[in-house]
PDB file of N, CA and C in Angstrom:
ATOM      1  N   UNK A   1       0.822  -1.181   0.000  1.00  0.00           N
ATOM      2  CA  UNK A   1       0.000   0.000   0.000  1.00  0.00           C
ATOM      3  C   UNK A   1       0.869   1.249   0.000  1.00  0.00           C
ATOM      4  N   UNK A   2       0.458   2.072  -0.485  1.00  0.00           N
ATOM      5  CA  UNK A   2       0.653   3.668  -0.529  1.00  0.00           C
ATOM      6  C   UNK A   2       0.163   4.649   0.369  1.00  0.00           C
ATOM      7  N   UNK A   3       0.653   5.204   1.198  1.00  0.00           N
ATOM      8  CA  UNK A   3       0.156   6.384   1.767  1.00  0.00           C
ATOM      9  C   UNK A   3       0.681   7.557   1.760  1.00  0.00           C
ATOM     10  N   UNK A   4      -0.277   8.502   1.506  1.00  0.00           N
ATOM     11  CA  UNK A   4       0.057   9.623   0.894  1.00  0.00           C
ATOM     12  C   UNK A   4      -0.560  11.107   1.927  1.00  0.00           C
ATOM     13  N   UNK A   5       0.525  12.069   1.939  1.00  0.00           N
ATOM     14  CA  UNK A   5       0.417  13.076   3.109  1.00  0.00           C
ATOM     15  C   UNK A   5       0.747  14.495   2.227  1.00  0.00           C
ATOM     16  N   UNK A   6      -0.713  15.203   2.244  1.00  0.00           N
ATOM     17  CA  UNK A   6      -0.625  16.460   1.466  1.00  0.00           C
ATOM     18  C   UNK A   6      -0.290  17.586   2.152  1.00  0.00           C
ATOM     19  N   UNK A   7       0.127  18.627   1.991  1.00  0.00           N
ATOM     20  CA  UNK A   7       0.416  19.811   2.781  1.00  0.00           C
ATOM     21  C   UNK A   7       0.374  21.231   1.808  1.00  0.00           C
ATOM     22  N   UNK A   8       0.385  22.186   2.609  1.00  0.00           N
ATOM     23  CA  UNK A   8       0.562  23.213   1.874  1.00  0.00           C
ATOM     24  C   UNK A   8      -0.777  24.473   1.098  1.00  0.00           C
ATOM     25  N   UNK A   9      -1.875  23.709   1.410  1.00  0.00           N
ATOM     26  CA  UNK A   9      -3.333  24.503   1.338  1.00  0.00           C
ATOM     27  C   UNK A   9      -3.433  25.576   2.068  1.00  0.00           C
ATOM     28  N   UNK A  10      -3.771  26.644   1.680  1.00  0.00           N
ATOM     29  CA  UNK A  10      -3.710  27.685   2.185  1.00  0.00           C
ATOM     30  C   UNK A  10      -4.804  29.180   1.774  1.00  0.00           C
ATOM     31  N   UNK A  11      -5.044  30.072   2.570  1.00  0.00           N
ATOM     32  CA  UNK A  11      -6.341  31.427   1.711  1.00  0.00           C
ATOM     33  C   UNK A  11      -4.761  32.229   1.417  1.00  0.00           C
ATOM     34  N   UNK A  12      -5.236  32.806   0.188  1.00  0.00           N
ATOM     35  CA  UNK A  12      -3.795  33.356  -1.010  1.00  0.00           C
ATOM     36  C   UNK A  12      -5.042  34.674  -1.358  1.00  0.00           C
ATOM     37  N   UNK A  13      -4.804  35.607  -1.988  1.00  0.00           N
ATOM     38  CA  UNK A  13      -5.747  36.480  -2.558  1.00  0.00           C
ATOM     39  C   UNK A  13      -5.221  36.247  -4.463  1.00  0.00           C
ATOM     40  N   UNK A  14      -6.532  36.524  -4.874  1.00  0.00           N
ATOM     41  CA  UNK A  14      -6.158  36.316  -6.553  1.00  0.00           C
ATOM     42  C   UNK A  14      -4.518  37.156  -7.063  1.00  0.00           C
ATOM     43  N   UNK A  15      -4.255  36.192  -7.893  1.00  0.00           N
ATOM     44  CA  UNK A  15      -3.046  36.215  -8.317  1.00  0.00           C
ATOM     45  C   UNK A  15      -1.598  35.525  -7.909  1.00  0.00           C
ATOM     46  N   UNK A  16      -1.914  35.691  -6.521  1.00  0.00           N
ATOM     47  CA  UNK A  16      -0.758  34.780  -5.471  1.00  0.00           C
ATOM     48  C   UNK A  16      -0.305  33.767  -5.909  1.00  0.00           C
ATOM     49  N   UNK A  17       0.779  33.106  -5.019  1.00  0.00           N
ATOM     50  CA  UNK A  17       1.117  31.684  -5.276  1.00  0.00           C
ATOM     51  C   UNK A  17       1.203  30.280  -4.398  1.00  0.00           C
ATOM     52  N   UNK A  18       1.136  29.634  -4.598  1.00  0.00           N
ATOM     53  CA  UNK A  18       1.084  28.572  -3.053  1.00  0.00           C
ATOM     54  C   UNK A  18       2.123  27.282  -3.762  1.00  0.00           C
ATOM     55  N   UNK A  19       2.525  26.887  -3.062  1.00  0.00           N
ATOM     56  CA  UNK A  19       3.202  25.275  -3.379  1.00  0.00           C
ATOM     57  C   UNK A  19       2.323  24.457  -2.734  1.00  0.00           C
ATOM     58  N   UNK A  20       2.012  23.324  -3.208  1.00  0.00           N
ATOM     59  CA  UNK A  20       1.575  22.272  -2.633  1.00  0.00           C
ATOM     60  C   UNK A  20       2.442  20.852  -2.675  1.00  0.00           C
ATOM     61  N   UNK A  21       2.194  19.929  -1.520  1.00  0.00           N
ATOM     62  CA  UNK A  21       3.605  18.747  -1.399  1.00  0.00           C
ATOM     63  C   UNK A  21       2.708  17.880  -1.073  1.00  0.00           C
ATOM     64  N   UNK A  22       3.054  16.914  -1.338  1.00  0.00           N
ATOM     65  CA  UNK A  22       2.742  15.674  -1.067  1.00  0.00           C
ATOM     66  C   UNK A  22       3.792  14.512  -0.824  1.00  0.00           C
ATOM     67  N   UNK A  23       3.863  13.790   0.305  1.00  0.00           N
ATOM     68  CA  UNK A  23       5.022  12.653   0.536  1.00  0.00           C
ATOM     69  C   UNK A  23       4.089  11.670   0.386  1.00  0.00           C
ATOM     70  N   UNK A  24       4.858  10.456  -0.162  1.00  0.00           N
ATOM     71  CA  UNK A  24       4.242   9.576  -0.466  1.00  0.00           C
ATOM     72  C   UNK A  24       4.928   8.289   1.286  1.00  0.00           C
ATOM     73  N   UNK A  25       4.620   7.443   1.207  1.00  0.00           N
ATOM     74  CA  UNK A  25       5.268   6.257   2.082  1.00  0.00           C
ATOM     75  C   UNK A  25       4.573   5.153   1.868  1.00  0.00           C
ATOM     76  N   UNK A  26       5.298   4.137   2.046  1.00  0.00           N
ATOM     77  CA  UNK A  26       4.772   3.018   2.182  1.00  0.00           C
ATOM     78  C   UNK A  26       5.423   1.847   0.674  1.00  0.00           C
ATOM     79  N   UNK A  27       4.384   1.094  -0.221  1.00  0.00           N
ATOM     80  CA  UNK A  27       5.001   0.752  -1.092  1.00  0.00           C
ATOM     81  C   UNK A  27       5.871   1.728  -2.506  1.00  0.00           C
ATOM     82  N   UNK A  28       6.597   2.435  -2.160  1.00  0.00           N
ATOM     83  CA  UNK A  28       6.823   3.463  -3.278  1.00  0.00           C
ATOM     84  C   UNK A  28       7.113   3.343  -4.488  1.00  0.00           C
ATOM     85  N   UNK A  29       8.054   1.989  -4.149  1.00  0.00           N
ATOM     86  CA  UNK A  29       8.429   1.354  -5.521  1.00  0.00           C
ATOM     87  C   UNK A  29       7.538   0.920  -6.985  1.00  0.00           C
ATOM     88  N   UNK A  30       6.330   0.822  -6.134  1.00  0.00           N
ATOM     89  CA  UNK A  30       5.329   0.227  -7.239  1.00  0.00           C
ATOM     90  C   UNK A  30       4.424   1.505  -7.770  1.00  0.00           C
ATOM     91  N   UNK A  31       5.268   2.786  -7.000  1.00  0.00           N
ATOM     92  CA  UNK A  31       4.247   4.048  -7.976  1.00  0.00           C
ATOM     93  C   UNK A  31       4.426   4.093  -9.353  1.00  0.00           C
ATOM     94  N   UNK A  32       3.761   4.619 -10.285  1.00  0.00           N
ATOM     95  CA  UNK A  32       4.392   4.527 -11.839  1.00  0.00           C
ATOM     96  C   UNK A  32       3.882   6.159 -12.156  1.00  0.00           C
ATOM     97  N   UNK A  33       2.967   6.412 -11.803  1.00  0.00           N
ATOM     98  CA  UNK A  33       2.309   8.039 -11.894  1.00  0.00           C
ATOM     99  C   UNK A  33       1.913   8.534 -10.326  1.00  0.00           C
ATOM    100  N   UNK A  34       1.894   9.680 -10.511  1.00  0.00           N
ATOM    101  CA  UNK A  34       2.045  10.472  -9.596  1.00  0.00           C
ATOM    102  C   UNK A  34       0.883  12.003  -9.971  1.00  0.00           C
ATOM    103  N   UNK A  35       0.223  12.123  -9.361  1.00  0.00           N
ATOM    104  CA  UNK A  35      -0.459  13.645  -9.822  1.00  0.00           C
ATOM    105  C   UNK A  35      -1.611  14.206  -8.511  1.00  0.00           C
ATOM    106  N   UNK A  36      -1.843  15.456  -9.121  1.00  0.00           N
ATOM    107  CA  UNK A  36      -2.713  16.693  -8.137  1.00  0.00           C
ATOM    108  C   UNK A  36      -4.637  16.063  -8.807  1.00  0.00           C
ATOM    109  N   UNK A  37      -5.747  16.277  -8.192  1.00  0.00           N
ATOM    110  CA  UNK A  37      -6.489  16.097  -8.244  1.00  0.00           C
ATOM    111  C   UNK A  37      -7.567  17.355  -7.190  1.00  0.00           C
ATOM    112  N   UNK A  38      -8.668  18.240  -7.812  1.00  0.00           N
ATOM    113  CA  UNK A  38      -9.285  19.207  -7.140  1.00  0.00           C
ATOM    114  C   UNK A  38     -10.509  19.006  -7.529  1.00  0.00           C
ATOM    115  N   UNK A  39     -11.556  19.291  -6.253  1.00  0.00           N
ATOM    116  CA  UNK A  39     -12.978  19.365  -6.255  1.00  0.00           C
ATOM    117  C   UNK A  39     -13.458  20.420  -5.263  1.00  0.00           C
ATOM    118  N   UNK A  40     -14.090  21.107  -6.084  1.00  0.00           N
ATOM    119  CA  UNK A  40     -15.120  22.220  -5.913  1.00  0.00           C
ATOM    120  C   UNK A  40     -16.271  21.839  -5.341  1.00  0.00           C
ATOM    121  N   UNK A  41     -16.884  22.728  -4.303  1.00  0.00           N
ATOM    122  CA  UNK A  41     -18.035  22.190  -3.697  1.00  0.00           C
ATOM    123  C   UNK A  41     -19.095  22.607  -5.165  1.00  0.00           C
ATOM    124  N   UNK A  42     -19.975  21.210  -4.902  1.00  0.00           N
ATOM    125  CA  UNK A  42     -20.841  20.751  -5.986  1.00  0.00           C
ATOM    126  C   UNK A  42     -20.519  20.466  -7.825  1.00  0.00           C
ATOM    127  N   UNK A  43     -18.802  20.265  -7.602  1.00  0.00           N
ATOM    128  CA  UNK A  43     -18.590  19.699  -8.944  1.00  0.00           C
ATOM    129  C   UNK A  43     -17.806  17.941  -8.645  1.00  0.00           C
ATOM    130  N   UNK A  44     -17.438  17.944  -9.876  1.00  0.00           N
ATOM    131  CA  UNK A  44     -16.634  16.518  -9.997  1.00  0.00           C
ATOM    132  C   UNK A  44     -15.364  16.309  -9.119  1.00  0.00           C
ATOM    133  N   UNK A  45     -14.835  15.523  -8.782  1.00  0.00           N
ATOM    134  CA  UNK A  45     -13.211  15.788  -8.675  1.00  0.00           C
ATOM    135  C   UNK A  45     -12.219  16.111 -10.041  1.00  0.00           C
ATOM    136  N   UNK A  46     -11.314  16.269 -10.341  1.00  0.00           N
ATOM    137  CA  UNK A  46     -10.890  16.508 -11.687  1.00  0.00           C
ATOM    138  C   UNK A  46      -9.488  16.716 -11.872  1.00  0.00           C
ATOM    139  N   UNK A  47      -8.886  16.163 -12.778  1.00  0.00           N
ATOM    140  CA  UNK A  47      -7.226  15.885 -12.911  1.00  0.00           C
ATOM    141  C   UNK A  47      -6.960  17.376 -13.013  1.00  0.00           C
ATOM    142  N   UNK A  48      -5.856  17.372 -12.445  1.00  0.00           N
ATOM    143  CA  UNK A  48      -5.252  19.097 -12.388  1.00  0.00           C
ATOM    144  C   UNK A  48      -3.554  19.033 -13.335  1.00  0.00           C
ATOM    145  N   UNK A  49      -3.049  18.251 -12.728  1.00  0.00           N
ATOM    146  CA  UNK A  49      -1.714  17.508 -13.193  1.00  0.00           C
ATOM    147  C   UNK A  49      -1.446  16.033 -12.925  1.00  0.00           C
ATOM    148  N   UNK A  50      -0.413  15.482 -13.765  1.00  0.00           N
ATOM    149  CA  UNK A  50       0.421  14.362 -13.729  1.00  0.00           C
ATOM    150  C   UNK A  50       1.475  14.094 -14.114  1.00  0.00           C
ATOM    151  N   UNK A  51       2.194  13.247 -13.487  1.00  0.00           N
ATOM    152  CA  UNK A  51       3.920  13.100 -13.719  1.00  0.00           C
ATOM    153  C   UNK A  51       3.925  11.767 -13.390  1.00  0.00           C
ATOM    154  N   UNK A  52       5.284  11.298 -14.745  1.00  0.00           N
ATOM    155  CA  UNK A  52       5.579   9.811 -14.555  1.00  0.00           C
ATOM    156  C   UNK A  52       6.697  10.216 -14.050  1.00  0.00           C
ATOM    157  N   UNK A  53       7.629   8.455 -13.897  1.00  0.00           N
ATOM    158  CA  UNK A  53       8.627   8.427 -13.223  1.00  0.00           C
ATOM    159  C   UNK A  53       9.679   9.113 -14.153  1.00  0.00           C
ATOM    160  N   UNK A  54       9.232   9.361 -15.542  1.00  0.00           N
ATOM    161  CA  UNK A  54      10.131   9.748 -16.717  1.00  0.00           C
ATOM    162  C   UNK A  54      10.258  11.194 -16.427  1.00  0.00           C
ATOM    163  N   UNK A  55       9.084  11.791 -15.848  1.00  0.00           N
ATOM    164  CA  UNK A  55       8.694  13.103 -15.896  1.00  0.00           C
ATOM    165  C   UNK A  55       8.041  13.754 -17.038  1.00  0.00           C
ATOM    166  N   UNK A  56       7.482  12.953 -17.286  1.00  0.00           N
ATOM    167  CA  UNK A  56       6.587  13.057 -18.578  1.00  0.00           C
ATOM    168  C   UNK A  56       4.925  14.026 -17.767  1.00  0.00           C
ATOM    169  N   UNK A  57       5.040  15.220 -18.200  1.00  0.00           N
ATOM    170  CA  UNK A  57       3.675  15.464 -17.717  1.00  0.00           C
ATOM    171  C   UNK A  57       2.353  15.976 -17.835  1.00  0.00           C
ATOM    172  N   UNK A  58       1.416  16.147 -17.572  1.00  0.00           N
ATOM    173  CA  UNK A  58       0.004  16.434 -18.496  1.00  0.00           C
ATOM    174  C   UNK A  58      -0.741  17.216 -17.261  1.00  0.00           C
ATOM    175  N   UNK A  59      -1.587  18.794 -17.909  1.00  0.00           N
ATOM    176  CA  UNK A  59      -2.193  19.467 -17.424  1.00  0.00           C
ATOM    177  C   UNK A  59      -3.501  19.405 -17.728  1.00  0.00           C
ATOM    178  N   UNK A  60      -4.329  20.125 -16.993  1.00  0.00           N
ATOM    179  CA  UNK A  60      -5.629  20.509 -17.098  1.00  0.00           C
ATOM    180  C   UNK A  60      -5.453  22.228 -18.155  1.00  0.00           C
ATOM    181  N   UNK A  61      -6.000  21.995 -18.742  1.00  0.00           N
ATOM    182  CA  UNK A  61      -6.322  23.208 -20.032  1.00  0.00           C
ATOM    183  C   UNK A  61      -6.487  24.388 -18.862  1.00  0.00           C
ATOM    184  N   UNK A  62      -7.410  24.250 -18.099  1.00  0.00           N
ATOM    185  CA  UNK A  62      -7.457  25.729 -16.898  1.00  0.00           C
ATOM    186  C   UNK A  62      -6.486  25.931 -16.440  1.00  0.00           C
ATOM    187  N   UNK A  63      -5.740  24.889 -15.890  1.00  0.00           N
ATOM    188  CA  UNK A  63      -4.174  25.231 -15.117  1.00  0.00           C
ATOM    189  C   UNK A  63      -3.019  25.532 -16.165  1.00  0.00           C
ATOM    190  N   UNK A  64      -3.316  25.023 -17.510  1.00  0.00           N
ATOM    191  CA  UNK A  64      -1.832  25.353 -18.128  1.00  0.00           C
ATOM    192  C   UNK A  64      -0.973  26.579 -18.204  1.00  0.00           C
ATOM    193  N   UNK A  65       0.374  26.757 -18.355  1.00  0.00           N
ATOM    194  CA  UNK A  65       0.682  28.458 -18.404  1.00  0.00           C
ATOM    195  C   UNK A  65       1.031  28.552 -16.979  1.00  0.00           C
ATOM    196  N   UNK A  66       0.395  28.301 -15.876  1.00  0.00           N
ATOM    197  CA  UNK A  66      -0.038  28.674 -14.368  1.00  0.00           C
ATOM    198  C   UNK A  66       0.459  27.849 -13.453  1.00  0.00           C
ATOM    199  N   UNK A  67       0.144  26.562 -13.739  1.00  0.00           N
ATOM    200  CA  UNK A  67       0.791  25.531 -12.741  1.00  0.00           C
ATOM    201  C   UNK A  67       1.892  24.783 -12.896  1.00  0.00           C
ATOM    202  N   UNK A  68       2.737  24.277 -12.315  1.00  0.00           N
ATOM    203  CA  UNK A  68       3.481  22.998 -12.534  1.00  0.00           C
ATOM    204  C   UNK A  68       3.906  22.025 -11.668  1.00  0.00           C
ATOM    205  N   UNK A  69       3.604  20.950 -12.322  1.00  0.00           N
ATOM    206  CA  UNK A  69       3.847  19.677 -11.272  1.00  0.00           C
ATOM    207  C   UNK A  69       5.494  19.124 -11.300  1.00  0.00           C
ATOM    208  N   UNK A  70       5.687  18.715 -10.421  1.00  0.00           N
ATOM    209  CA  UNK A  70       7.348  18.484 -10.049  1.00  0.00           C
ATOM    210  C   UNK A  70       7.518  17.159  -9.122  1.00  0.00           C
ATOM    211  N   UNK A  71       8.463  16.137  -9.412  1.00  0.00           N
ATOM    212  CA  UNK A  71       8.333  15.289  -8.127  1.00  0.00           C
ATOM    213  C   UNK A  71      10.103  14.873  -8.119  1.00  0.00           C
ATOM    214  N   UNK A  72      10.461  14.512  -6.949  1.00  0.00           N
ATOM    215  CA  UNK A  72      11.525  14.405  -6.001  1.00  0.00           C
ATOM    216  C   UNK A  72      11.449  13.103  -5.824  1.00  0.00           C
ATOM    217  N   UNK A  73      11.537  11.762  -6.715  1.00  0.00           N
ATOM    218  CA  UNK A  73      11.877  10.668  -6.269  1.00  0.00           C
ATOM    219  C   UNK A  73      12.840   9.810  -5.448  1.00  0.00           C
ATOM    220  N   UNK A  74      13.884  10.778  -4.586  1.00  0.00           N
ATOM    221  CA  UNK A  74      14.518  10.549  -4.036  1.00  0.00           C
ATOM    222  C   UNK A  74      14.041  10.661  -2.518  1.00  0.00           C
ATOM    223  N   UNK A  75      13.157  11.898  -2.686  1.00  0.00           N
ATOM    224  CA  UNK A  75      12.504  11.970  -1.422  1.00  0.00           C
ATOM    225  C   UNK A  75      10.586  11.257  -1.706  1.00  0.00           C
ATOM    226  N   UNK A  76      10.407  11.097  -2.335  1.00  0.00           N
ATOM    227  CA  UNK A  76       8.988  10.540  -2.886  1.00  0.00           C
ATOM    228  C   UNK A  76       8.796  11.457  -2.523  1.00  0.00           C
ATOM    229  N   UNK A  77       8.510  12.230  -3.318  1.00  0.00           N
ATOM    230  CA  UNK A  77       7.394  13.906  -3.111  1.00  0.00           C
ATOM    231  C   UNK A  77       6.732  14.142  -4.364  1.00  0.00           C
ATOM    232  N   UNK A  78       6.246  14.591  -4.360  1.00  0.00           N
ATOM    233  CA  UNK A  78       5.352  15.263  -5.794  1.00  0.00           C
ATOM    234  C   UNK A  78       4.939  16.643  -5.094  1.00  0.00           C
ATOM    235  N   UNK A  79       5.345  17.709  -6.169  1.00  0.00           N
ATOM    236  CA  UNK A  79       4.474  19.115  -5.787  1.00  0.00           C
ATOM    237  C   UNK A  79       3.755  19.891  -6.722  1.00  0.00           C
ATOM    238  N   UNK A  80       2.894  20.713  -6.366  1.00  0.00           N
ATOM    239  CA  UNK A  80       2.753  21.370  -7.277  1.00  0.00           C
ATOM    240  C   UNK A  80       2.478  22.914  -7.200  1.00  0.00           C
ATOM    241  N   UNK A  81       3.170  23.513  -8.056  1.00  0.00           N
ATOM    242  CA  UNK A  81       3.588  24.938  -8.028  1.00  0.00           C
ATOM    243  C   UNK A  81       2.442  25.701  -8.446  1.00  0.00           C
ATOM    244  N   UNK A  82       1.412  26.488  -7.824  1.00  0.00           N
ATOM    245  CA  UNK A  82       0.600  27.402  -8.200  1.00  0.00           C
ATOM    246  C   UNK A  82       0.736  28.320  -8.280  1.00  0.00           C
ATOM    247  N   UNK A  83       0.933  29.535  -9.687  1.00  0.00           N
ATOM    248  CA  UNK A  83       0.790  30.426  -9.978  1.00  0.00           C
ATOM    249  C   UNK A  83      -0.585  31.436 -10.324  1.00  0.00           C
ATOM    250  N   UNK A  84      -0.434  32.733 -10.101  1.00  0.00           N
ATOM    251  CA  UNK A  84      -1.445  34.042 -10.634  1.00  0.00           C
ATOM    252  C   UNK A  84      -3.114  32.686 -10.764  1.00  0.00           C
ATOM    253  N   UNK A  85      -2.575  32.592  -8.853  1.00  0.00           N
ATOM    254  CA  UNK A  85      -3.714  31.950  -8.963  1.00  0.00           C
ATOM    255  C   UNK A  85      -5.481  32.751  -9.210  1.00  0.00           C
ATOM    256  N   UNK A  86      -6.513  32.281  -9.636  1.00  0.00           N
ATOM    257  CA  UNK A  86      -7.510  32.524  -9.711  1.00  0.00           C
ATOM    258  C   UNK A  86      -8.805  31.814  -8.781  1.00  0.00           C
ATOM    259  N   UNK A  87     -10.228  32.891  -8.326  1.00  0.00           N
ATOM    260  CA  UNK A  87     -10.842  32.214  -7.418  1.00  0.00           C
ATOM    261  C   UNK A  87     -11.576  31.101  -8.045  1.00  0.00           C
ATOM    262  N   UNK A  88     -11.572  30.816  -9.243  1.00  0.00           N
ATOM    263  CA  UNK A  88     -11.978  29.246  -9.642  1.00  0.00           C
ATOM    264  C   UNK A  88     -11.161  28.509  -9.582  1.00  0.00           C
ATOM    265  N   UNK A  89     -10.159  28.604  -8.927  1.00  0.00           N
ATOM    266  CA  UNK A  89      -8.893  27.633  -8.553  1.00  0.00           C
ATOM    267  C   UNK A  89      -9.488  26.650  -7.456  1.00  0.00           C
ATOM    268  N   UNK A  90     -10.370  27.545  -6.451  1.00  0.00           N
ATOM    269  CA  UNK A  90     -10.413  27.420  -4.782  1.00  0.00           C
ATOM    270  C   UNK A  90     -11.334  26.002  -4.907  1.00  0.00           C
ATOM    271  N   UNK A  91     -10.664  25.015  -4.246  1.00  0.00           N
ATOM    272  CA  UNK A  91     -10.871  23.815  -4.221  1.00  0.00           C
ATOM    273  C   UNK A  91     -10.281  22.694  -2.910  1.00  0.00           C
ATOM    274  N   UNK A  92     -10.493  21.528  -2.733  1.00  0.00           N
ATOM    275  CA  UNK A  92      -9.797  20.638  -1.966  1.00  0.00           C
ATOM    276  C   UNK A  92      -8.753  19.988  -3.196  1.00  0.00           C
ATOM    277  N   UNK A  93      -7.724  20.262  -2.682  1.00  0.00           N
ATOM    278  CA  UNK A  93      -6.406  19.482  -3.889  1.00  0.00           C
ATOM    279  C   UNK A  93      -6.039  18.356  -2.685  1.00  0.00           C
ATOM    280  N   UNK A  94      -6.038  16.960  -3.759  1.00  0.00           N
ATOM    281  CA  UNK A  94      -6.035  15.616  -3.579  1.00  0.00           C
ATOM    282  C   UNK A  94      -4.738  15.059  -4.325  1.00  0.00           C
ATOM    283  N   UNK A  95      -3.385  14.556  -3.609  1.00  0.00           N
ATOM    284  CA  UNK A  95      -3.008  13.974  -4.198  1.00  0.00           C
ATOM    285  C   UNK A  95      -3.148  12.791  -4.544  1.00  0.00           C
ATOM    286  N   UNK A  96      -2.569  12.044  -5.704  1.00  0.00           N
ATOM    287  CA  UNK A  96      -2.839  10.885  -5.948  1.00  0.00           C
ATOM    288  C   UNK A  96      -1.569   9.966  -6.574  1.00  0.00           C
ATOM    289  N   UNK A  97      -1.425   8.530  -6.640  1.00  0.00           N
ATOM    290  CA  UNK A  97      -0.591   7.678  -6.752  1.00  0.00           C
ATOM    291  C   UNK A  97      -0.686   6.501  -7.718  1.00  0.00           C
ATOM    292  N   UNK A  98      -0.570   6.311  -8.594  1.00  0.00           N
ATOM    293  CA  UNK A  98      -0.947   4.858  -9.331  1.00  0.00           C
ATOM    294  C   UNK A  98       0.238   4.339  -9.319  1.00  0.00           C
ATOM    295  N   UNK A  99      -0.385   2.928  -9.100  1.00  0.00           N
ATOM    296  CA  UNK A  99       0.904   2.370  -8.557  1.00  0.00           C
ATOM    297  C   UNK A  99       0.360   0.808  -9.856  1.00  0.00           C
ATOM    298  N   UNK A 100       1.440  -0.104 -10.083  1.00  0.00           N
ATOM    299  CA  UNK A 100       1.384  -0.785 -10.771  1.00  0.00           C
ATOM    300  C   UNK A 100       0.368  -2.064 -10.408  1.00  0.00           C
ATOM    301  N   UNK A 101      -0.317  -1.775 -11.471  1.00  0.00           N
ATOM    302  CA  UNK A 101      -2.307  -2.940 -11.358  1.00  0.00           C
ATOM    303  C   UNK A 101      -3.075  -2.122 -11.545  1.00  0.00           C
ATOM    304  N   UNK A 102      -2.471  -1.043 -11.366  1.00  0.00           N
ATOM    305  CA  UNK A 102      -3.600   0.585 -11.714  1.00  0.00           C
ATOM    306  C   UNK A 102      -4.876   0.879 -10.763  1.00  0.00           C
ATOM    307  N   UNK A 103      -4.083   0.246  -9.726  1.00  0.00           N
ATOM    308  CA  UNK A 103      -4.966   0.790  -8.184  1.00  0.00           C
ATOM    309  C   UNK A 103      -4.337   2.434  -8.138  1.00  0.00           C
ATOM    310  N   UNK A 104      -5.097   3.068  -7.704  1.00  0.00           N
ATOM    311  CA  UNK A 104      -5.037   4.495  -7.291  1.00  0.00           C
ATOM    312  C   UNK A 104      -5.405   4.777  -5.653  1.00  0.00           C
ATOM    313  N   UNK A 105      -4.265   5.480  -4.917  1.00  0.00           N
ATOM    314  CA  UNK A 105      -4.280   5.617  -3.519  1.00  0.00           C
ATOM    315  C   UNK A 105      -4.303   7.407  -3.576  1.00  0.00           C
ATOM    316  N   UNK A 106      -4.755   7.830  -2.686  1.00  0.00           N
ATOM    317  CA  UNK A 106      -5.344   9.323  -2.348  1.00  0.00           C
ATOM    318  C   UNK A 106      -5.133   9.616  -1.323  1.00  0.00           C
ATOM    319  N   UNK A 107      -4.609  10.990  -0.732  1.00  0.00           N
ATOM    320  CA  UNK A 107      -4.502  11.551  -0.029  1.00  0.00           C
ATOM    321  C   UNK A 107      -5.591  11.985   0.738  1.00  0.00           C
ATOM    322  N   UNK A 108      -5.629  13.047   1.912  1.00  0.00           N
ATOM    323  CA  UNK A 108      -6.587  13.465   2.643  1.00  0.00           C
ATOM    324  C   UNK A 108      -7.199  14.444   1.771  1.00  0.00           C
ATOM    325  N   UNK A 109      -6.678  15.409   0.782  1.00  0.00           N
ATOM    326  CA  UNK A 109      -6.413  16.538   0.922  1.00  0.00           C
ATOM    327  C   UNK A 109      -6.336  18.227   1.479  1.00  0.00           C
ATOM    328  N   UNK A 110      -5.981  18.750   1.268  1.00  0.00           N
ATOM    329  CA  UNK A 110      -5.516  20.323   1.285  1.00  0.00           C
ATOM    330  C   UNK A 110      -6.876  21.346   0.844  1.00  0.00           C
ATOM    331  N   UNK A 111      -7.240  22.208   1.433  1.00  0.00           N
ATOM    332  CA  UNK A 111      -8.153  23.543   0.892  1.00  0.00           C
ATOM    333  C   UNK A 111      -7.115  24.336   0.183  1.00  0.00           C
ATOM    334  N   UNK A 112      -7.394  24.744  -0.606  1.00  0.00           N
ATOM    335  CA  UNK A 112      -6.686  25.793  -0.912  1.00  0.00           C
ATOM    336  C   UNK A 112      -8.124  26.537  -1.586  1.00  0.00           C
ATOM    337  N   UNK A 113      -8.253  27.931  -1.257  1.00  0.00           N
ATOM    338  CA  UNK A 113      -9.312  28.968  -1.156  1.00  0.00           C
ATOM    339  C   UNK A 113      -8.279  30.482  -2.111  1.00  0.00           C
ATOM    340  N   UNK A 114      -8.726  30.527  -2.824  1.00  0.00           N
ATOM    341  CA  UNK A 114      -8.491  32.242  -3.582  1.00  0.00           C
ATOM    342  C   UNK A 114      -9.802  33.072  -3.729  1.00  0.00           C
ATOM    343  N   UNK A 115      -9.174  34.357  -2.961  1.00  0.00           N
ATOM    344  CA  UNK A 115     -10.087  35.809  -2.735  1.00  0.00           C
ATOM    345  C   UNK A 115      -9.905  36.437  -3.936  1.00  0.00           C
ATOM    346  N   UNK A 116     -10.938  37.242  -3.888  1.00  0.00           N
ATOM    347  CA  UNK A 116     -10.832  37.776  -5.057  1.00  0.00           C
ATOM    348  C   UNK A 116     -10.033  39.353  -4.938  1.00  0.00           C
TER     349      UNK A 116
END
């Protein structure tokens, strides 16, 4: 198993920036992707970013330009860098883990809230 510990949610006013982290523990070896995941009260949850072990990585069309995902396999971390953030940003950010069988393990996550 995977367990995964998010940090870094925070109230920013529009435009600001926040980092968000995530440590992973447990089986690490069997992660293969790595990525951010956010839900809005009364929407979906919804891919924000992802990163392989290659560093190969894929955005959400709203975040592109703005965000970037980064991970530290030495320390199992994954982060992700929020820029000129916006208040349709303001969400619970969820990290997440796929690990090989293509089980997916999740974090608690993080608020992160932008004022306008």
């Amino acid at each position: 198993q995977v367990q995964l510990v998010e940090s870094g949610g925070d109230l920013v006013q529009a435009g600001g920036s926040l980092r968000l982290s995530c440590a992973a523990s447990g089986n690490v070896a069997s992660i293969v992707v790595m990525g951010w995941y956010r839900q809005a009260p009364g929407k979906q949850r919804e891919l924000v970013a992802d990163i392989t072990g290659l560093r190969r990585t894929n955005y959400a069309d709203s975040v592109k330009g703005r965000f970037t995902i980064s991970r530290d396999n030495a320390k199992n971390a994954v982060y992700l860098q929020m820029n000129s953030l916006k208040p349709e940003d303001t969400a619970v950010y969820y990290c997440a883990a796929r690990v090989v069988g293509a089980t997916t393990f999740w974090g608690q996550g993080t608020q992160v809230t932008v004022s306008s």
